[in-house]
N, C-alpha and C. Protein backbone atom coordinates (compact mmCIF):
# COMPACT_ATOMS: atom_id res chain seq x y z
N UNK A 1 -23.98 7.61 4.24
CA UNK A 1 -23.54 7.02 3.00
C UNK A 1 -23.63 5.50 3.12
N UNK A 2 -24.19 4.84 1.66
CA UNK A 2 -24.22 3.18 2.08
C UNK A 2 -23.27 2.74 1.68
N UNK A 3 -22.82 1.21 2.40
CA UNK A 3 -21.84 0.90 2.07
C UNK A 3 -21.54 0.28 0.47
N UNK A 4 -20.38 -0.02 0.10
CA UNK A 4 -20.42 -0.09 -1.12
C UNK A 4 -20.14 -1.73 -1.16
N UNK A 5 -21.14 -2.70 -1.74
CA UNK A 5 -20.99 -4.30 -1.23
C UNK A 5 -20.21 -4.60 -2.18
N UNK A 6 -20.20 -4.05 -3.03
CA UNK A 6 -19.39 -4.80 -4.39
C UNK A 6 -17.50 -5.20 -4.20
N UNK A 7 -17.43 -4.38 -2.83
CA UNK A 7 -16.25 -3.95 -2.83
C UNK A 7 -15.96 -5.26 -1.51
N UNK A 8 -16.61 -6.22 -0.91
CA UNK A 8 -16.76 -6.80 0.14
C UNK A 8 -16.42 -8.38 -0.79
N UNK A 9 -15.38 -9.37 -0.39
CA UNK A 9 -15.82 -10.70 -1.11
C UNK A 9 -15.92 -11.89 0.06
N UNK A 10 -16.13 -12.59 -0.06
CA UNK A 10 -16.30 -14.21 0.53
C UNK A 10 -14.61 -14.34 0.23
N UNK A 11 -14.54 -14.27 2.23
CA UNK A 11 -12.99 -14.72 2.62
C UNK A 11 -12.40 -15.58 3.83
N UNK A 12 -12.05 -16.87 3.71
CA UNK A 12 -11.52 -17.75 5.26
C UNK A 12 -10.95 -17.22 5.77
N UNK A 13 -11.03 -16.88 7.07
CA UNK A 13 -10.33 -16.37 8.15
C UNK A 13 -10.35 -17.52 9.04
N UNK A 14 -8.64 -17.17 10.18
CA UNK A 14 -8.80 -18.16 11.09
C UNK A 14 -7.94 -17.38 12.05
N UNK A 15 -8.78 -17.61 13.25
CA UNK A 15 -7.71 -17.01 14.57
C UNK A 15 -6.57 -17.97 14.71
N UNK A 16 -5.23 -16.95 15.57
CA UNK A 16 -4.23 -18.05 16.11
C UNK A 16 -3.62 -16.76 16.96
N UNK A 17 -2.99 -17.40 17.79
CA UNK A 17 -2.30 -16.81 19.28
C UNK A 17 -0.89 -16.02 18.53
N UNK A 18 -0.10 -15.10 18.50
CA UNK A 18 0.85 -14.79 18.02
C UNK A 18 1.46 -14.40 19.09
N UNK A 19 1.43 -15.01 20.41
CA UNK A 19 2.25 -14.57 21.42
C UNK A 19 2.03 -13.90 22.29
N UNK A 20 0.98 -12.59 21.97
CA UNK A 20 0.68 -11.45 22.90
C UNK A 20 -1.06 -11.31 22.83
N UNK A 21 -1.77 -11.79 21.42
CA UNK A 21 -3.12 -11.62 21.81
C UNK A 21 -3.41 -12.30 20.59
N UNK A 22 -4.68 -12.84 20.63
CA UNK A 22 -5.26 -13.85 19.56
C UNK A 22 -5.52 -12.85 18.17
N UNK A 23 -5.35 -13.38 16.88
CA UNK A 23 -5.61 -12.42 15.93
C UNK A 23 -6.18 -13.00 14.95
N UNK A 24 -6.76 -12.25 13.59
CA UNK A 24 -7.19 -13.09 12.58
C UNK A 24 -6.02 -13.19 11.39
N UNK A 25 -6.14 -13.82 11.15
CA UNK A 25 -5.65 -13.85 9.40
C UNK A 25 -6.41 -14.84 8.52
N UNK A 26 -6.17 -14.56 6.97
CA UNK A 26 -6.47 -14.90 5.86
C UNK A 26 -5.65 -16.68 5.71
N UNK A 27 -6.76 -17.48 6.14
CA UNK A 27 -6.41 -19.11 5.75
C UNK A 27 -6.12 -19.12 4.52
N UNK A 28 -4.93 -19.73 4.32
CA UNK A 28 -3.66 -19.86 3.04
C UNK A 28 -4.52 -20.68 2.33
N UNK A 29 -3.87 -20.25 0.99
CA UNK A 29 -4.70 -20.75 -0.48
C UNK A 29 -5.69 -19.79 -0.82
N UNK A 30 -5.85 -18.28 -0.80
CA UNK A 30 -6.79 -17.94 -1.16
C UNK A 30 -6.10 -16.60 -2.20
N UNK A 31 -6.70 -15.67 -2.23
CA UNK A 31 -6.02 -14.21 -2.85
C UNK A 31 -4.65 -14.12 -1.94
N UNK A 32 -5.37 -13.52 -0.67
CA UNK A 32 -4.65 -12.65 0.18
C UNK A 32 -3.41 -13.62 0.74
N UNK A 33 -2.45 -13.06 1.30
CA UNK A 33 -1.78 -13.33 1.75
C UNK A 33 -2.03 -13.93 3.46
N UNK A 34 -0.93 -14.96 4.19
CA UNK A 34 -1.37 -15.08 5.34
C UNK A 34 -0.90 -13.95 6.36
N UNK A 35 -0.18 -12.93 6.03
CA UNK A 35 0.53 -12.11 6.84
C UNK A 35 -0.17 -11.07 6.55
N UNK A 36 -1.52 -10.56 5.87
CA UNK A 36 -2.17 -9.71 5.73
C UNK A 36 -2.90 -9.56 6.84
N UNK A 37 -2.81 -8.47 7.84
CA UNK A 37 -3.78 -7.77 8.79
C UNK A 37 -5.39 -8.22 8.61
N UNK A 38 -5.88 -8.59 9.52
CA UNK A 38 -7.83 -8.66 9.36
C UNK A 38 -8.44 -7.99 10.21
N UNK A 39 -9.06 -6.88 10.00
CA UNK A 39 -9.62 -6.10 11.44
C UNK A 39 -10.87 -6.36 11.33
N UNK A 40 -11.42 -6.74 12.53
CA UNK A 40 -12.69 -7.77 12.67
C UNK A 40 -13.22 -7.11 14.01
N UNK A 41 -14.65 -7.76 14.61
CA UNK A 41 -15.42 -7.94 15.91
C UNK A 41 -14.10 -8.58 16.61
N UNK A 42 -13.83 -8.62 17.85
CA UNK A 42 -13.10 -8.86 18.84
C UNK A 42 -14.05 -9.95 19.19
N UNK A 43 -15.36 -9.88 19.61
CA UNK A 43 -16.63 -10.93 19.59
C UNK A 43 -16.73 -12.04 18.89
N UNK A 44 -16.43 -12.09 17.69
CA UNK A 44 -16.77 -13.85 17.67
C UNK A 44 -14.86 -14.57 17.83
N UNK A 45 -14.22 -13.61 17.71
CA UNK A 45 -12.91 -14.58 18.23
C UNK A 45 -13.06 -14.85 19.71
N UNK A 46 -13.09 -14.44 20.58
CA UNK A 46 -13.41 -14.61 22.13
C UNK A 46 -14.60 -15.59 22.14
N UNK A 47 -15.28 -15.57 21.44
CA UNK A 47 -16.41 -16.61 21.83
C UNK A 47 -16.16 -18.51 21.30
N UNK A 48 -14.66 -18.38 20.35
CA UNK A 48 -14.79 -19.41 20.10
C UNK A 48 -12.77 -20.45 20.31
N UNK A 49 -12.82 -21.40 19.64
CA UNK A 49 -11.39 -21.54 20.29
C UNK A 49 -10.10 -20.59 19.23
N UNK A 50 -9.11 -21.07 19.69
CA UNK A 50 -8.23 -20.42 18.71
C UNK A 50 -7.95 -21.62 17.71
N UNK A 51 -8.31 -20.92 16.50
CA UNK A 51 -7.75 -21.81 15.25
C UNK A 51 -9.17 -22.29 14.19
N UNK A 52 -10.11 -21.26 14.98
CA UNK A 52 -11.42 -21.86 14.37
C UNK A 52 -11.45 -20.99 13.10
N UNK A 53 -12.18 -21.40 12.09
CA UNK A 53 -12.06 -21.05 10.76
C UNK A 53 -13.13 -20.33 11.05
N UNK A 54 -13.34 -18.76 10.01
CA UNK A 54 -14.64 -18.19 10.10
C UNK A 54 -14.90 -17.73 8.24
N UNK A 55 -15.89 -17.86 7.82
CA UNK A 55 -16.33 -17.68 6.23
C UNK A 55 -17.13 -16.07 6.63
N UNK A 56 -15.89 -14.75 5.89
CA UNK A 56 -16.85 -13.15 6.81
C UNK A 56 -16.80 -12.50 5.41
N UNK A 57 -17.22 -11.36 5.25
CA UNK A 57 -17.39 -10.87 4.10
C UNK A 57 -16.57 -9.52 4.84
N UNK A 58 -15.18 -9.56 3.39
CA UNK A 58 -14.68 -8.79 3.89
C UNK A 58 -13.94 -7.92 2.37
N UNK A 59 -13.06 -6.45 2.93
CA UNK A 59 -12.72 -5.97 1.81
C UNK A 59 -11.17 -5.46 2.23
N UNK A 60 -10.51 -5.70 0.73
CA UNK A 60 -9.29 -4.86 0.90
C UNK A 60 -8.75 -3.60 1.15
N UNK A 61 -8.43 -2.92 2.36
CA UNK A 61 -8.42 -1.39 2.52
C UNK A 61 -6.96 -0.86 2.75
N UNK A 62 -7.08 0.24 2.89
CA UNK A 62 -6.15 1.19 3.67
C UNK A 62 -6.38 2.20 4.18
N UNK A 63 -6.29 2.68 5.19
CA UNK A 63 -6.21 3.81 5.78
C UNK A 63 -5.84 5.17 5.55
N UNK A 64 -6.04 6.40 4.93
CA UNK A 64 -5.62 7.16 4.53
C UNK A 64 -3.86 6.11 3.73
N UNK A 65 -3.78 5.56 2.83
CA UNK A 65 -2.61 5.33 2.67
C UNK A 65 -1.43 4.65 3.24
N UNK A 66 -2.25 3.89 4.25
CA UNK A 66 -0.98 3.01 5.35
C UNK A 66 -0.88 1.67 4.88
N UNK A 67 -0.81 0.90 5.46
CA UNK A 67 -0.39 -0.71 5.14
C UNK A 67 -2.03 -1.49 4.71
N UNK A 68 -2.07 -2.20 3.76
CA UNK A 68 -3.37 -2.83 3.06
C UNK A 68 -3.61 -3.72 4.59
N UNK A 69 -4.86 -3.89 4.60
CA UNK A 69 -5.66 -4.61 5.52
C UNK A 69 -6.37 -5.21 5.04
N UNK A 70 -7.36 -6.39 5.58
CA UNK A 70 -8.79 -6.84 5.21
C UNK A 70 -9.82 -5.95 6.31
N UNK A 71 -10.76 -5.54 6.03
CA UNK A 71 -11.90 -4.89 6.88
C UNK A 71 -13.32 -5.64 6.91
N UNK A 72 -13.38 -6.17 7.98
CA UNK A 72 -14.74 -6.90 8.36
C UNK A 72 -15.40 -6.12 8.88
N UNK A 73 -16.73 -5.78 8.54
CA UNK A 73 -17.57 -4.84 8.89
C UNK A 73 -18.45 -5.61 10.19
N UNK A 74 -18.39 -4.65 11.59
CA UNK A 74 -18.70 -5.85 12.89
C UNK A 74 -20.30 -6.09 12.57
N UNK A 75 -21.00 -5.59 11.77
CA UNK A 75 -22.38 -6.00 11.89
C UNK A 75 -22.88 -6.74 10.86
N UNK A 76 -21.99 -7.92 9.90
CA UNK A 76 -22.15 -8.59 8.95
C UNK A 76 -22.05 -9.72 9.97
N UNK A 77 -22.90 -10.91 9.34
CA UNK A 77 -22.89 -12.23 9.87
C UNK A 77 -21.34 -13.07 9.74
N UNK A 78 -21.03 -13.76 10.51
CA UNK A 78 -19.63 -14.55 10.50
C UNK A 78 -19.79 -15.90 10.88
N UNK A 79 -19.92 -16.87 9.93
CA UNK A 79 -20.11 -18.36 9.65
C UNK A 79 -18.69 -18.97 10.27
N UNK A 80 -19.39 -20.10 11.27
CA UNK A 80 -18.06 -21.02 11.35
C UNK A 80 -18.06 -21.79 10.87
N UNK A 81 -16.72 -22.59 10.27
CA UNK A 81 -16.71 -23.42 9.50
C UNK A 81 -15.79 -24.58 10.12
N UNK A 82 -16.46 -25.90 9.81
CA UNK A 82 -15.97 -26.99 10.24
C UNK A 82 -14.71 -27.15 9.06
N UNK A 83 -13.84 -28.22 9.33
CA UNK A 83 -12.53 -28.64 8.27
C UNK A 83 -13.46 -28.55 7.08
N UNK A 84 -14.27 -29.61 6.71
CA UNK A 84 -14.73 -30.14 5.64
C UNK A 84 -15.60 -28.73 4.89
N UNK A 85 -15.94 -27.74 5.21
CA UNK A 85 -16.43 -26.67 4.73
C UNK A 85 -15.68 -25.79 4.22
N UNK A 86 -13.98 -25.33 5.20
CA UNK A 86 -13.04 -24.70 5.13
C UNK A 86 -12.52 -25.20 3.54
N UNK A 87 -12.62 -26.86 3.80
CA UNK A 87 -11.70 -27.57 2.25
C UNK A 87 -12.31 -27.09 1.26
N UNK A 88 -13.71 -27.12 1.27
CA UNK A 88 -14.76 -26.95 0.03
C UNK A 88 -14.62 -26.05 -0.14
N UNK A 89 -14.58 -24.95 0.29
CA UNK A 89 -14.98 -23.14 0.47
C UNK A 89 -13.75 -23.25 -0.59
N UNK A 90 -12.01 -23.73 0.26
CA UNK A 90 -10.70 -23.44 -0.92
C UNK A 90 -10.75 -23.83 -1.98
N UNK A 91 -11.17 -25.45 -2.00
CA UNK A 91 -11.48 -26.08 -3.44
C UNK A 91 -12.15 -25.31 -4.57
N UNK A 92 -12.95 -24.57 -3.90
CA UNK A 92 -14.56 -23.81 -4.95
C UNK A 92 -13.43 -22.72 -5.58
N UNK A 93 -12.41 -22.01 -4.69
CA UNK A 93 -11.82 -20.67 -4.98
C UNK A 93 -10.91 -21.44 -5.60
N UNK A 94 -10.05 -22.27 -5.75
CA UNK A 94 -9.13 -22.43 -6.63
C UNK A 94 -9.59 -22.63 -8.25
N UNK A 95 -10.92 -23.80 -8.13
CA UNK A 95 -11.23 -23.78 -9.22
C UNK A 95 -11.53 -22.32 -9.66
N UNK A 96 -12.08 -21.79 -9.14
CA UNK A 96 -12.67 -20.36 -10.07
C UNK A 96 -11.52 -19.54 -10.39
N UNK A 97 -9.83 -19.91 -10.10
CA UNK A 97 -9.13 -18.86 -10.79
C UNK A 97 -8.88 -19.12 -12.07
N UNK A 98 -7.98 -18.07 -12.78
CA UNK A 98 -7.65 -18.05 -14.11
C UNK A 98 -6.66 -18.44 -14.16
């Protein structure tokens, strides 16, 4: 079955240490919340520092019915983004709300 892209959007993510192992979340100012789960490649967080911004195409899920997540699919490309890209990327999404 193919995947369904429509269901995938352009979302900032940024690793940070929470004590026990590096994780992603959703960089504030966007839809999602920052306390929303991101299940991602383990691979490009290990390859880079903690706190680096990544631009991934991702979608809102759940699991048979458990707690909402973001789902990064590991074989989609994952852009890093410098400050000045991170700003633009939020700037672009704020303007476009209603």
């Amino acid at each position: 079955m193919a995947r369904d892209m429509s269901a995938y959007r352009d979302v900032a993510v940024e690793s940070f240490d929470d004590g026990r192992a590096v994780r992603v979340r959703p960089v504030v100012g966007q839809a999602y919340h920052p306390l929303l789960r991101v299940q991602c490649s383990r691979a490009f967080v290990e390859d880079h520092p903690v706190g680096t911004r990544f631009l991934v195409q991702a979608k809102l899920t759940d699991r048979l019915g458990g707690t909402p997540f973001l789902y990064v699919y590991h074989g989609d490309p994952v852009v890093v983004l410098s400050p000045a890209e991170a700003n633009k990327f939020l700037a672009e999404f704020r303007r476009g709300r209603i």
